[in-house]
PDB file of N, CA and C in Angstrom:
ATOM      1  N   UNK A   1      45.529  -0.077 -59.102  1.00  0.00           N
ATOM      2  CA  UNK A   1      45.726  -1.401 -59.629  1.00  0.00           C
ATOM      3  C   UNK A   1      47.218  -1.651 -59.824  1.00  0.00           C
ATOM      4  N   UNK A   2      47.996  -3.128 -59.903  1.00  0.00           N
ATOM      5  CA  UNK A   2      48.856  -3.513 -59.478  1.00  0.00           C
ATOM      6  C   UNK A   2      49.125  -4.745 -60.617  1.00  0.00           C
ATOM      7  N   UNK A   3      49.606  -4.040 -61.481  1.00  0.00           N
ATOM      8  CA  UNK A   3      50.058  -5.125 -62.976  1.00  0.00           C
ATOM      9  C   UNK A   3      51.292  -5.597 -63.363  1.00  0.00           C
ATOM     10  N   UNK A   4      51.237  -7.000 -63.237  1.00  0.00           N
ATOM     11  CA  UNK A   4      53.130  -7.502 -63.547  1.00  0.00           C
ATOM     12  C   UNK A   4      52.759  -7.394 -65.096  1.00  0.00           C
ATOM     13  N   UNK A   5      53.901  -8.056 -65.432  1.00  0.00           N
ATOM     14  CA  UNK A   5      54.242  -7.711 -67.101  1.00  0.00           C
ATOM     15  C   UNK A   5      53.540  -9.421 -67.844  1.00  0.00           C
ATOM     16  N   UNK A   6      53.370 -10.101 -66.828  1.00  0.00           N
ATOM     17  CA  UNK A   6      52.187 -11.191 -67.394  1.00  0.00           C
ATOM     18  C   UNK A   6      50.640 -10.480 -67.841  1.00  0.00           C
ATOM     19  N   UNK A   7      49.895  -9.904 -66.759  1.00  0.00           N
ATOM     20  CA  UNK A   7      48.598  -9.286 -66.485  1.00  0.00           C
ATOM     21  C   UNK A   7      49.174  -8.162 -67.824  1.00  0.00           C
ATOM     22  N   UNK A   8      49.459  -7.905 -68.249  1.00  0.00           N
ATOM     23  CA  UNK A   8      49.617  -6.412 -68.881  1.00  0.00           C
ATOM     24  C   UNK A   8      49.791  -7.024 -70.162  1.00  0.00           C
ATOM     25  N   UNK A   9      50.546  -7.870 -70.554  1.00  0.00           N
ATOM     26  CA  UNK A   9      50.998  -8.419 -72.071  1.00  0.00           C
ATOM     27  C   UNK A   9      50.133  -9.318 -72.499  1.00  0.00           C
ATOM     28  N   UNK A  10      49.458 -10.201 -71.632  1.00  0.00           N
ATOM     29  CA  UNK A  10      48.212 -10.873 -71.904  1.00  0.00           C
ATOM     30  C   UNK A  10      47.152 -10.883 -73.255  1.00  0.00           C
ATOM     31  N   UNK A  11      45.985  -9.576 -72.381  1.00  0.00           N
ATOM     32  CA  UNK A  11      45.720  -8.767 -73.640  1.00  0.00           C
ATOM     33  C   UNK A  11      45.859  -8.289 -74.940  1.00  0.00           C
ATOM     34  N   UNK A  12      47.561  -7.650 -74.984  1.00  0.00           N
ATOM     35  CA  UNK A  12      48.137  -7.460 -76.464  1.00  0.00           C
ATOM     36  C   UNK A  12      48.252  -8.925 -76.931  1.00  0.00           C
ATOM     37  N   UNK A  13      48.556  -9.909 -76.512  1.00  0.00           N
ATOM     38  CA  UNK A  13      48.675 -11.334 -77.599  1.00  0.00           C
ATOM     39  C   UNK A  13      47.421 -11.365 -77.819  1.00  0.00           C
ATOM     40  N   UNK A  14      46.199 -11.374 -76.958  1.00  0.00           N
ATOM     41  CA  UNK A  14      44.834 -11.487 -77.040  1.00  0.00           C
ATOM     42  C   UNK A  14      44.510 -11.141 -78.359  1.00  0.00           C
ATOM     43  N   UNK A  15      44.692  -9.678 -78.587  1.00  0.00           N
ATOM     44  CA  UNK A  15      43.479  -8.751 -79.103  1.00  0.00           C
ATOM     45  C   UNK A  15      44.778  -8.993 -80.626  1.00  0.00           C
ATOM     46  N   UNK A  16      46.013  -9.177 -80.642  1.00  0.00           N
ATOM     47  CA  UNK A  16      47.053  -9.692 -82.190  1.00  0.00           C
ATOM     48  C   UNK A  16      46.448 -10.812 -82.862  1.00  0.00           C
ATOM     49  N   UNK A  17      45.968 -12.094 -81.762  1.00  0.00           N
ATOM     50  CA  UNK A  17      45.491 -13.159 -82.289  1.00  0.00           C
ATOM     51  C   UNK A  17      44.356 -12.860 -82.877  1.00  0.00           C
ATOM     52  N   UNK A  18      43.375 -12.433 -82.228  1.00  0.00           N
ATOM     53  CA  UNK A  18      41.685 -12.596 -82.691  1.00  0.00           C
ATOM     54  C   UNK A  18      41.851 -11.910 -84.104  1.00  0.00           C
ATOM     55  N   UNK A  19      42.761 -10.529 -84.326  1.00  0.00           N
ATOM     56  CA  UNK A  19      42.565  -9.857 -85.332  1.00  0.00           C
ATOM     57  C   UNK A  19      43.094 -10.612 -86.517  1.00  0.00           C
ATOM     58  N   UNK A  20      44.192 -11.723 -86.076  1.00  0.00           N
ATOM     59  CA  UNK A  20      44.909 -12.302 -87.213  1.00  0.00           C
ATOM     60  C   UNK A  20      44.148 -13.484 -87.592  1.00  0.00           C
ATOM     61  N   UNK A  21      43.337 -13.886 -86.689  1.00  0.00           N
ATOM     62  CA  UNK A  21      42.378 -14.889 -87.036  1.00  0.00           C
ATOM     63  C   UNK A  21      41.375 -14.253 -88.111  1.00  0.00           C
ATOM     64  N   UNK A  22      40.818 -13.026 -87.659  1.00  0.00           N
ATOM     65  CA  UNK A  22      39.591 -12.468 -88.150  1.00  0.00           C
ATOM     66  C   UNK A  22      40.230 -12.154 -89.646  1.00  0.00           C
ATOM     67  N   UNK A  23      41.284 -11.722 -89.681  1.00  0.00           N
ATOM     68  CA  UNK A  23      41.458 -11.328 -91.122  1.00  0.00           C
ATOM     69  C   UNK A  23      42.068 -12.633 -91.890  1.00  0.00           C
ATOM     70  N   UNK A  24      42.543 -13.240 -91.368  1.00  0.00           N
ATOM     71  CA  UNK A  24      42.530 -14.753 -92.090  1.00  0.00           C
ATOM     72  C   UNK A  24      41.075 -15.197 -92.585  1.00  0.00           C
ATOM     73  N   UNK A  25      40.134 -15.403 -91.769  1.00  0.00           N
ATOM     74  CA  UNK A  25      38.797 -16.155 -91.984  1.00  0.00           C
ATOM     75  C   UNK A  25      37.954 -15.368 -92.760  1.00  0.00           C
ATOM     76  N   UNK A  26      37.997 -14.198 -92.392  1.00  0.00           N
ATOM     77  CA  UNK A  26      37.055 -13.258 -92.962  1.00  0.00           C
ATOM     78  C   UNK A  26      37.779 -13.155 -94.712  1.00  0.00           C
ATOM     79  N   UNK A  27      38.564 -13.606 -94.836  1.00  0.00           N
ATOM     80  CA  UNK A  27      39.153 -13.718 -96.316  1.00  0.00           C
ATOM     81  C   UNK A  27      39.238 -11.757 -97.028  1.00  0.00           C
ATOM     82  N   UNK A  28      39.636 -11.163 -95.949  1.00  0.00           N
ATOM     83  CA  UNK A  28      40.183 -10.239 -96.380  1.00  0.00           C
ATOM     84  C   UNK A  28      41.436  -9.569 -97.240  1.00  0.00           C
ATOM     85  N   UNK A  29      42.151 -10.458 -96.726  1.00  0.00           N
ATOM     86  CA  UNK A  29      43.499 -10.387 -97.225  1.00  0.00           C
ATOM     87  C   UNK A  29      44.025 -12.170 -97.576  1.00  0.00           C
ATOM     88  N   UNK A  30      45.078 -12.544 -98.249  1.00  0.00           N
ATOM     89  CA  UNK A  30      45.453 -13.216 -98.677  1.00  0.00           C
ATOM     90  C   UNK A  30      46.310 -13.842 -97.297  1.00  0.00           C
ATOM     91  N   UNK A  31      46.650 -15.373 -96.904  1.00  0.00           N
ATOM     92  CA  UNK A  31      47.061 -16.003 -95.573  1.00  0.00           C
ATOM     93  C   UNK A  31      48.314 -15.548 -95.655  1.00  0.00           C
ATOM     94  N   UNK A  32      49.536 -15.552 -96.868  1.00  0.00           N
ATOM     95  CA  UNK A  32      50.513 -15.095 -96.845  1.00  0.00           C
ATOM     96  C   UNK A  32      50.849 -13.449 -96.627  1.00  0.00           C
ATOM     97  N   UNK A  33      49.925 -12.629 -97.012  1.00  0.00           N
ATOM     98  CA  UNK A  33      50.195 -11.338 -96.749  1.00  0.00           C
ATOM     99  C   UNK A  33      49.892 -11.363 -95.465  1.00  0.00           C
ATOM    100  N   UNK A  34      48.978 -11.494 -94.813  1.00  0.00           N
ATOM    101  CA  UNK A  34      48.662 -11.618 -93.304  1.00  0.00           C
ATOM    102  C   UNK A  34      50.231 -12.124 -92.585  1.00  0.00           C
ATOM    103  N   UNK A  35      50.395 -13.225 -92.890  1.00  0.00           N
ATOM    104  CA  UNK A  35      51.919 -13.695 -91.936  1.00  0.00           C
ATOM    105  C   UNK A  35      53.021 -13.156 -91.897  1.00  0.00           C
ATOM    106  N   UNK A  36      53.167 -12.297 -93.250  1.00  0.00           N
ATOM    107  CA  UNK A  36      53.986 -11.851 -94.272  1.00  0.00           C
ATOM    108  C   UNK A  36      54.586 -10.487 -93.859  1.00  0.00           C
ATOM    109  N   UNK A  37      52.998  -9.364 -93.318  1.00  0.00           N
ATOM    110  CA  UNK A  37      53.011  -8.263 -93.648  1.00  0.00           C
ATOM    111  C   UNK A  37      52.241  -7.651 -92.269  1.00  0.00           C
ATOM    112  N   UNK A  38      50.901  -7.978 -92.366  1.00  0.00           N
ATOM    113  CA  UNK A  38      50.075  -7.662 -91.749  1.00  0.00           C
ATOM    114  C   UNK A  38      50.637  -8.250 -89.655  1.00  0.00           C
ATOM    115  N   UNK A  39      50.690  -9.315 -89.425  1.00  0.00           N
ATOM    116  CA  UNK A  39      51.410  -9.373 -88.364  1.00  0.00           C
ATOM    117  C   UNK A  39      52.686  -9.042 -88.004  1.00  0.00           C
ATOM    118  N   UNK A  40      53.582  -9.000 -88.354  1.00  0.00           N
ATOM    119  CA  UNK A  40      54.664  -8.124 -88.042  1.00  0.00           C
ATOM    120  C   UNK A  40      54.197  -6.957 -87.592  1.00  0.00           C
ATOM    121  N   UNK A  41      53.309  -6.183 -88.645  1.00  0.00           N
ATOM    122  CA  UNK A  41      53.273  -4.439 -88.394  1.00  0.00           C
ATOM    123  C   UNK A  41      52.237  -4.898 -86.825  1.00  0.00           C
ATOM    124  N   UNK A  42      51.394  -5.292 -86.721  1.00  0.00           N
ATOM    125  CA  UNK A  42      50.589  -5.483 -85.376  1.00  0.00           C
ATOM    126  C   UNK A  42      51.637  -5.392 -84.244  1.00  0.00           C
ATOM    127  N   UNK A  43      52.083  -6.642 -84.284  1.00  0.00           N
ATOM    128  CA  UNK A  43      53.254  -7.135 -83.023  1.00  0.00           C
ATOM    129  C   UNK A  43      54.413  -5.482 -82.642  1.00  0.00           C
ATOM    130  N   UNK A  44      54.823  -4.832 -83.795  1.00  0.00           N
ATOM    131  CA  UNK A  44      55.993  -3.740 -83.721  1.00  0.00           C
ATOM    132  C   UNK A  44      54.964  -2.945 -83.405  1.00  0.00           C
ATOM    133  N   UNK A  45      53.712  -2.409 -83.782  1.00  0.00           N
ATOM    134  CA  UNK A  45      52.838  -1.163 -83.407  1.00  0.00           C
ATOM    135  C   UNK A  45      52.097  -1.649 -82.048  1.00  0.00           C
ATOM    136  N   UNK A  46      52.099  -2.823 -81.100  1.00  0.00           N
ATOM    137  CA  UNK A  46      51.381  -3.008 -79.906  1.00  0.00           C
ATOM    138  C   UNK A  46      52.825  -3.166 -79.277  1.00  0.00           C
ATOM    139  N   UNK A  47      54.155  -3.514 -79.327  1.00  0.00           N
ATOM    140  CA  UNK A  47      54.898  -3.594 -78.766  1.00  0.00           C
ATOM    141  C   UNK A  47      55.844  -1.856 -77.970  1.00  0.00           C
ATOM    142  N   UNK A  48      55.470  -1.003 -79.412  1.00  0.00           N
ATOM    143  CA  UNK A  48      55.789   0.503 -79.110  1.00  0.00           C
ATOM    144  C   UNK A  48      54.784   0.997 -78.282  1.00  0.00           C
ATOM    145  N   UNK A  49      53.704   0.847 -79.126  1.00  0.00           N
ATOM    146  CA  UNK A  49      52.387   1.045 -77.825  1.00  0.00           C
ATOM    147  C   UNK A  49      52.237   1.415 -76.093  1.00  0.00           C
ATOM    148  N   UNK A  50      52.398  -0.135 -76.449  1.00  0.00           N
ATOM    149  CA  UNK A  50      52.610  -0.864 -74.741  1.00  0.00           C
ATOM    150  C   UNK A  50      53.600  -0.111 -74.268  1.00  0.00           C
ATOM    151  N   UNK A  51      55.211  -0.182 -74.744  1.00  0.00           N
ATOM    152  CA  UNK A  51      56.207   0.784 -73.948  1.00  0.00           C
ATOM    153  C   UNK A  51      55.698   2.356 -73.747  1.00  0.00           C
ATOM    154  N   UNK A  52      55.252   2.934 -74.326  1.00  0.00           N
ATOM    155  CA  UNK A  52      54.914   4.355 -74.535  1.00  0.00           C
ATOM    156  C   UNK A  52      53.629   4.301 -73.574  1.00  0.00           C
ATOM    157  N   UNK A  53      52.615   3.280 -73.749  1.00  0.00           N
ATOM    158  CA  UNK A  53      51.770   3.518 -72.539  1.00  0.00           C
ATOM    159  C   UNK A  53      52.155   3.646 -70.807  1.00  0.00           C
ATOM    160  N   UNK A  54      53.270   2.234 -71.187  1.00  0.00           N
ATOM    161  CA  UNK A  54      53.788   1.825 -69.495  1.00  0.00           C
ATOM    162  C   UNK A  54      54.549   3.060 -69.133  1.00  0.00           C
ATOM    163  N   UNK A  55      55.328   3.740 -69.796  1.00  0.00           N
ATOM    164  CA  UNK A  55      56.187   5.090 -69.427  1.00  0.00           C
ATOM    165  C   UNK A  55      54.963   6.219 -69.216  1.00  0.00           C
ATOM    166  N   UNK A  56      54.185   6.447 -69.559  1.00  0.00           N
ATOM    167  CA  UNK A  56      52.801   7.271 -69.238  1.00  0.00           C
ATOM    168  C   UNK A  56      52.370   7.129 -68.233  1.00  0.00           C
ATOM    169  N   UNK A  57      52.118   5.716 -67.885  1.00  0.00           N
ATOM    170  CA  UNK A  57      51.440   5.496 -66.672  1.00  0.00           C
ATOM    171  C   UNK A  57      52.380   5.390 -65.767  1.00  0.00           C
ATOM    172  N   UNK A  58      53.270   5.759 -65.775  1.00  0.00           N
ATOM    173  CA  UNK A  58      54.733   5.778 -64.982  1.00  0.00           C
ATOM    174  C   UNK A  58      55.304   6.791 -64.488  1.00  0.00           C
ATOM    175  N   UNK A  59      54.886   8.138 -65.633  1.00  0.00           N
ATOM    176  CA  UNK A  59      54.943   9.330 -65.139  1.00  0.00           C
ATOM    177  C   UNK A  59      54.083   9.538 -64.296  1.00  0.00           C
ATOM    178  N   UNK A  60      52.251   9.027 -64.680  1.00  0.00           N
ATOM    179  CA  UNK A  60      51.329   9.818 -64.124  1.00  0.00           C
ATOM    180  C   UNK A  60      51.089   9.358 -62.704  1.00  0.00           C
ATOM    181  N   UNK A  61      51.752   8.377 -62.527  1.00  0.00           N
ATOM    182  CA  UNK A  61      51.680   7.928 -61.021  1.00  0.00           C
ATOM    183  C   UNK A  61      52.959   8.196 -60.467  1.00  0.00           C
ATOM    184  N   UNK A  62      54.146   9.196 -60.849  1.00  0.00           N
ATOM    185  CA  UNK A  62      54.752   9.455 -60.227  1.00  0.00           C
ATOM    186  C   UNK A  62      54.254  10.701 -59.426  1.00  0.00           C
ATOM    187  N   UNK A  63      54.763  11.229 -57.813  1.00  0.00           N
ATOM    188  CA  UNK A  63      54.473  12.312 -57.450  1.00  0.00           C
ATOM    189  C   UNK A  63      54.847  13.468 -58.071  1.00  0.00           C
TER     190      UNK A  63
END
Protein backbone atom coordinates (compact mmCIF):
# COMPACT_ATOMS: atom_id res chain seq x y z
CA UNK A 1 0.00 0.00 0.00
CA UNK A 2 0.93 3.50 -1.10
CA UNK A 3 0.03 6.45 1.50
CA UNK A 4 0.59 10.30 0.99
CA UNK A 5 0.53 12.27 4.15
CA UNK A 6 -3.30 13.27 3.30
CA UNK A 7 -4.48 9.28 3.36
CA UNK A 8 -2.35 8.79 6.56
CA UNK A 9 -3.31 12.03 8.72
CA UNK A 10 -6.91 11.71 7.85
CA UNK A 11 -7.70 9.13 10.38
CA UNK A 12 -5.67 10.77 13.33
CA UNK A 13 -8.05 14.06 12.96
CA UNK A 14 -10.83 11.37 12.62
CA UNK A 15 -10.45 9.25 15.61
CA UNK A 16 -9.10 13.25 17.92
CA UNK A 17 -12.52 14.52 16.86
CA UNK A 18 -15.01 11.66 17.67
CA UNK A 19 -13.12 11.24 21.06
CA UNK A 20 -13.40 15.04 21.79
CA UNK A 21 -16.90 14.98 20.84
CA UNK A 22 -17.57 11.80 22.93
CA UNK A 23 -16.08 13.22 25.99
CA UNK A 24 -17.74 16.52 25.59
CA UNK A 25 -21.35 14.87 25.21
CA UNK A 26 -20.92 12.05 27.28
CA UNK A 27 -20.38 14.81 30.10
CA UNK A 28 -17.37 13.22 31.35
CA UNK A 29 -15.23 15.84 31.88
CA UNK A 30 -15.96 19.49 32.09
CA UNK A 31 -15.97 21.50 28.10
CA UNK A 32 -13.13 23.64 29.40
CA UNK A 33 -10.88 20.90 30.68
CA UNK A 34 -11.47 18.99 27.47
CA UNK A 35 -10.18 22.19 25.25
CA UNK A 36 -7.95 23.08 27.96
CA UNK A 37 -6.18 19.84 28.73
CA UNK A 38 -7.54 16.86 27.36
CA UNK A 39 -6.99 17.88 23.51
CA UNK A 40 -3.74 19.18 23.46
CA UNK A 41 -2.41 15.89 25.21
CA UNK A 42 -4.43 13.83 22.19
CA UNK A 43 -3.08 16.04 19.24
CA UNK A 44 0.99 15.87 20.94
CA UNK A 45 0.44 11.90 21.77
CA UNK A 46 -1.11 11.07 17.94
CA UNK A 47 1.31 13.52 16.45
CA UNK A 48 4.56 11.51 18.20
CA UNK A 49 2.71 8.44 17.41
CA UNK A 50 2.25 8.92 13.83
CA UNK A 51 6.11 10.05 13.47
CA UNK A 52 7.39 6.97 15.38
CA UNK A 53 4.96 4.77 13.42
CA UNK A 54 5.95 6.35 9.85
CA UNK A 55 9.85 5.80 10.82
CA UNK A 56 8.85 1.98 11.64
CA UNK A 57 7.22 1.45 8.69
CA UNK A 58 10.15 3.00 7.02
CA UNK A 59 12.60 0.84 8.43
CA UNK A 60 10.50 -2.27 7.89
CA UNK A 61 10.15 -1.71 4.30
CA UNK A 62 13.55 -0.87 3.92
CA UNK A 63 15.79 -3.80 2.38
Amino acid sequence: MDFDFKTAVAPLVVIVAVATVAFISMGVMGRSTVFMMVLPSMIVFSVIAFFFGMKHGEFRASP
